[in-house]
C-alpha atoms as a PDB file:
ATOM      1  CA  UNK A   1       0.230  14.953 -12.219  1.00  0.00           C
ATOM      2  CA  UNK A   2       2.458  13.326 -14.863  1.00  0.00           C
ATOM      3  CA  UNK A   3       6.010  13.051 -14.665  1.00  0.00           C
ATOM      4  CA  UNK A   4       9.286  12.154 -16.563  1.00  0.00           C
ATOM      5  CA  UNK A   5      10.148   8.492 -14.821  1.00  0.00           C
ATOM      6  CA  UNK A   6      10.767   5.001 -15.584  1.00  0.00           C
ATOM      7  CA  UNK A   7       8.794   2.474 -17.823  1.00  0.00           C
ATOM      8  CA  UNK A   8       8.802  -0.138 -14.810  1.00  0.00           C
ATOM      9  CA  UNK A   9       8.981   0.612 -11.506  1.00  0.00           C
ATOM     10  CA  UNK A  10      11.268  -1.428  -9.314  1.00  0.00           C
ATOM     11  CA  UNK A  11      10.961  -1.871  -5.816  1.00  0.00           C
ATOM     12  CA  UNK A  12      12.913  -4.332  -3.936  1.00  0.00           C
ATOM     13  CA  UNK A  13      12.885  -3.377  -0.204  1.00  0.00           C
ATOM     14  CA  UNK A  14      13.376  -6.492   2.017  1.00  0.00           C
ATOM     15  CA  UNK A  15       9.925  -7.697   3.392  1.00  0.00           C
ATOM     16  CA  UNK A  16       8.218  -6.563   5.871  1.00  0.00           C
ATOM     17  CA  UNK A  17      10.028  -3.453   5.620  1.00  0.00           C
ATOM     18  CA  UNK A  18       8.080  -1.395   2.667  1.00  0.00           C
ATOM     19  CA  UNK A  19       6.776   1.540   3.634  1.00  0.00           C
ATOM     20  CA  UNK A  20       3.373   3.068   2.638  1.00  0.00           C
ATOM     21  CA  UNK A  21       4.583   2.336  -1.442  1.00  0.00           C
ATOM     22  CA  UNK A  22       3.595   5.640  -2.272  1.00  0.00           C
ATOM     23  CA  UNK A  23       6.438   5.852  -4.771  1.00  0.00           C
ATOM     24  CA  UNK A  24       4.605   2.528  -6.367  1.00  0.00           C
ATOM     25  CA  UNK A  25       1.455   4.303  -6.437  1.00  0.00           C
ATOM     26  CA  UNK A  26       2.424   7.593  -8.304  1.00  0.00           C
ATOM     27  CA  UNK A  27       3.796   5.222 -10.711  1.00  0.00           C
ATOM     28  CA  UNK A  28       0.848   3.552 -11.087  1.00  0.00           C
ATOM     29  CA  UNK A  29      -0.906   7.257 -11.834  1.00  0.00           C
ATOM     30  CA  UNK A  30       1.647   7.501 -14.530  1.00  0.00           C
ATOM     31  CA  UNK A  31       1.018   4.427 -16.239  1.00  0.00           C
ATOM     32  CA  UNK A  32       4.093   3.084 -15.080  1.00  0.00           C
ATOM     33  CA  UNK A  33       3.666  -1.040 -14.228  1.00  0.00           C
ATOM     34  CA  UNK A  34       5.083  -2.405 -10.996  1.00  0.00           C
ATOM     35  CA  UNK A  35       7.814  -4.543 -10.685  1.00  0.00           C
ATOM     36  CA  UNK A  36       8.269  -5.430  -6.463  1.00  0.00           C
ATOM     37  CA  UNK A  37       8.342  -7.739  -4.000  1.00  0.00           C
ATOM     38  CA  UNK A  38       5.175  -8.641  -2.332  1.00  0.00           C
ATOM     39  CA  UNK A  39       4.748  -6.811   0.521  1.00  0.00           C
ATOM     40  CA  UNK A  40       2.978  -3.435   1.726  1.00  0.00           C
ATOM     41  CA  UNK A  41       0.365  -2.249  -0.748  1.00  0.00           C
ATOM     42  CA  UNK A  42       1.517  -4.522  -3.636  1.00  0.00           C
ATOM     43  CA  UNK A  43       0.269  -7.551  -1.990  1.00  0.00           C
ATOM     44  CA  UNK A  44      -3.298  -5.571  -2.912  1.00  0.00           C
ATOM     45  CA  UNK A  45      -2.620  -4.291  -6.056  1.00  0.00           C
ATOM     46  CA  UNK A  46      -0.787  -6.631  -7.718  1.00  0.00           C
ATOM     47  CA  UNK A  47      -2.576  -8.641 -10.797  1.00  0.00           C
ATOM     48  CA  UNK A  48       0.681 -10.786 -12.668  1.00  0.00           C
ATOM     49  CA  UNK A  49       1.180  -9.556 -15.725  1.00  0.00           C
ATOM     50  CA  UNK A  50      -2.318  -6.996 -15.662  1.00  0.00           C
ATOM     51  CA  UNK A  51      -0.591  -4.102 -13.325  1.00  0.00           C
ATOM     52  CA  UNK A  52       2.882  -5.664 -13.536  1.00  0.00           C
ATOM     53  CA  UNK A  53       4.574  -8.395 -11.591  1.00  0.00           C
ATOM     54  CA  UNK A  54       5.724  -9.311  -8.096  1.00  0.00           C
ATOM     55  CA  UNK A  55       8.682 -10.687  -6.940  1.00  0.00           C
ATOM     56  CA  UNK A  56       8.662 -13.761  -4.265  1.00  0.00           C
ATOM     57  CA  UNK A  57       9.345 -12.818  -0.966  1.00  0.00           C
ATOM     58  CA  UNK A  58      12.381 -15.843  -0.819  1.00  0.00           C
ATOM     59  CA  UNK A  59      13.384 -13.720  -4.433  1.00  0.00           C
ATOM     60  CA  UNK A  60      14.694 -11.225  -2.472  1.00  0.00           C
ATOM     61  CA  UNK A  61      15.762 -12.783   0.986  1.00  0.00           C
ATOM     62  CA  UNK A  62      19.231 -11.905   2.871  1.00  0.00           C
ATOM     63  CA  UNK A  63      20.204  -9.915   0.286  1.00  0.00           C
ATOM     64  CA  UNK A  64      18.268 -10.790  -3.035  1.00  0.00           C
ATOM     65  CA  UNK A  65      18.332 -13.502  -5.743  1.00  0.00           C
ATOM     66  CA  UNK A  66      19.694 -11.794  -8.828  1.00  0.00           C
ATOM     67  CA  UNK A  67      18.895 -14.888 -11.350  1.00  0.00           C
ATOM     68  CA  UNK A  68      15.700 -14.626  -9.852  1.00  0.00           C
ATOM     69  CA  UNK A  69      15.195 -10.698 -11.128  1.00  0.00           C
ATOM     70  CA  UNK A  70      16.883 -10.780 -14.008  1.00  0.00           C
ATOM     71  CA  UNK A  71      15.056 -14.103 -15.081  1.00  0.00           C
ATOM     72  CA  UNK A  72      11.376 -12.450 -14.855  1.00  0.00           C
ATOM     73  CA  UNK A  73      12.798  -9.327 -16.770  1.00  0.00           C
ATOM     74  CA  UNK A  74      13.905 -11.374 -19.251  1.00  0.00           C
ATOM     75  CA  UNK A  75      10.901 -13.552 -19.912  1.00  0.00           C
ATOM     76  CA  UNK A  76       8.367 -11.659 -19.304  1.00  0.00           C
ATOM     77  CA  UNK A  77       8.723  -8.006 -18.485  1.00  0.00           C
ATOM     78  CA  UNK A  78      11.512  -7.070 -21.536  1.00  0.00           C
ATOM     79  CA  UNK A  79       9.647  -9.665 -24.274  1.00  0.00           C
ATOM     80  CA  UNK A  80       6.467  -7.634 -23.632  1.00  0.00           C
ATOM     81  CA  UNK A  81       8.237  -4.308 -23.846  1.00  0.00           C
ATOM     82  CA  UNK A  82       9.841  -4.728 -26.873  1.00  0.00           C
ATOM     83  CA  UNK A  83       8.162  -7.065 -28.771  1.00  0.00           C
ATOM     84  CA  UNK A  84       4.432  -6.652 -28.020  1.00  0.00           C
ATOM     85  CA  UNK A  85       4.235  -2.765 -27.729  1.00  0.00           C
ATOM     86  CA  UNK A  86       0.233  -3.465 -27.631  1.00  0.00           C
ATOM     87  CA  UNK A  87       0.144  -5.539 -24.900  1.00  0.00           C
ATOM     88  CA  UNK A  88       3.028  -3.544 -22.873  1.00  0.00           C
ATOM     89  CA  UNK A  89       0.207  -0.677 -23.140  1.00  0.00           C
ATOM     90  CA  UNK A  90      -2.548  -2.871 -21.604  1.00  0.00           C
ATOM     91  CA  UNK A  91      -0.586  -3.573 -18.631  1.00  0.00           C
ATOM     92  CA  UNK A  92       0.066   0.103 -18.436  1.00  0.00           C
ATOM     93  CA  UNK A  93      -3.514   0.695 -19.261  1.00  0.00           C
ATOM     94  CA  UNK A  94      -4.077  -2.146 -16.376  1.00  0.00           C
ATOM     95  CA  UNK A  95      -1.595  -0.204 -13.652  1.00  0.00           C
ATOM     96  CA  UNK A  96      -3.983   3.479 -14.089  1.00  0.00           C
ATOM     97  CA  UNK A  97      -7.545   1.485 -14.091  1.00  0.00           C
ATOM     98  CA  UNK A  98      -6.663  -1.075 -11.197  1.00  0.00           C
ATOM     99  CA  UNK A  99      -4.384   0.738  -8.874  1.00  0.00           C
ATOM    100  CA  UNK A 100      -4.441   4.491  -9.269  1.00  0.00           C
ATOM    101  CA  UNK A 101      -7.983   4.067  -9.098  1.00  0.00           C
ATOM    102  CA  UNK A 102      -8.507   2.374  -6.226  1.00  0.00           C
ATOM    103  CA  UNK A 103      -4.954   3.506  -4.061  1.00  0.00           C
ATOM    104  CA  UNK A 104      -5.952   6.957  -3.437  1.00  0.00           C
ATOM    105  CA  UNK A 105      -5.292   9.883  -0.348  1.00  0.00           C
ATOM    106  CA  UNK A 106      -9.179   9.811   0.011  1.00  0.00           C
ATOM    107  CA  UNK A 107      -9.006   5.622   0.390  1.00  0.00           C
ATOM    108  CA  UNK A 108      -6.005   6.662   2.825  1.00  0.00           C
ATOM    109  CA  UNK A 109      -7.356   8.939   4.826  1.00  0.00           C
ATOM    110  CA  UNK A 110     -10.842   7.066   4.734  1.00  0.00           C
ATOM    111  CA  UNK A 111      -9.098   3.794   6.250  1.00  0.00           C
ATOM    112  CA  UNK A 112      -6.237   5.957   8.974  1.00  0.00           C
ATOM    113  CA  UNK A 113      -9.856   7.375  10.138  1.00  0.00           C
ATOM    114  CA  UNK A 114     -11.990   3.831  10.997  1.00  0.00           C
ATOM    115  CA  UNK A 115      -9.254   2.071  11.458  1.00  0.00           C
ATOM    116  CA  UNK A 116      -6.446   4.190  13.585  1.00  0.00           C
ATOM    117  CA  UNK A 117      -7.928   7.325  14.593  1.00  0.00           C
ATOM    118  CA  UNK A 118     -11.512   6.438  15.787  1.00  0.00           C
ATOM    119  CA  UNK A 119     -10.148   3.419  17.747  1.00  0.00           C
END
């Protein structure tokens, strides 16, 4: 299902508290590259600059580094945005093929059955 939304998608909850990152997934469905910390299901489907691009866990520490976000925005998230509309459309390309692909409900339910429910 496509929906109106964002052309990154920023998630910057404070490790190890992300959730299941479904939000990051139907993004990814969408086309829409990741830009979060590494933790929950980005530490599996994150590929730098291929499905979009991970923050450092000490990025976002006691409260966040700032200079830290706004420096990766500015050299490489925004410069491939607006300059390299081609390559901004790979990585979107990149998000669909490598992570709506493989983060699924069937994976889900797949893995909650070996490895929670049949325990």
């Amino acid at each position: 299902m496509s929906v109106a939304g964002s052309d990154v998608w920023l998630n910057t909850p404070l490790p190890p508290m992300e959730a299941s990152g479904t939000s990051g997934m139907k993004a990814a469905l969408n086309g829409v590259p990741n830009l979060s910390v590494l933790d929950g299901w980005w530490i599996e489907g994150h590929i730098e600059g291929v499905t979009g691009w991970a923050l450092a866990e000490n990025d976002v520490k006691d409260g966040g580094d700032s200079e830290t976000l706004y420096k990766k925005l500015e050299q490489k998230v925004l410069p491939l945005y607006y300059n390299n509309r081609s390559g901004w459309i790979l990585v979107m390309k990149g998000s669909i093929t490598k992570n709506a692909y493989y983060f699924n409900s069937h994976r889900m339910m797949r893995r909650y059955t070996t490895e929670a429910y049949n325990r």
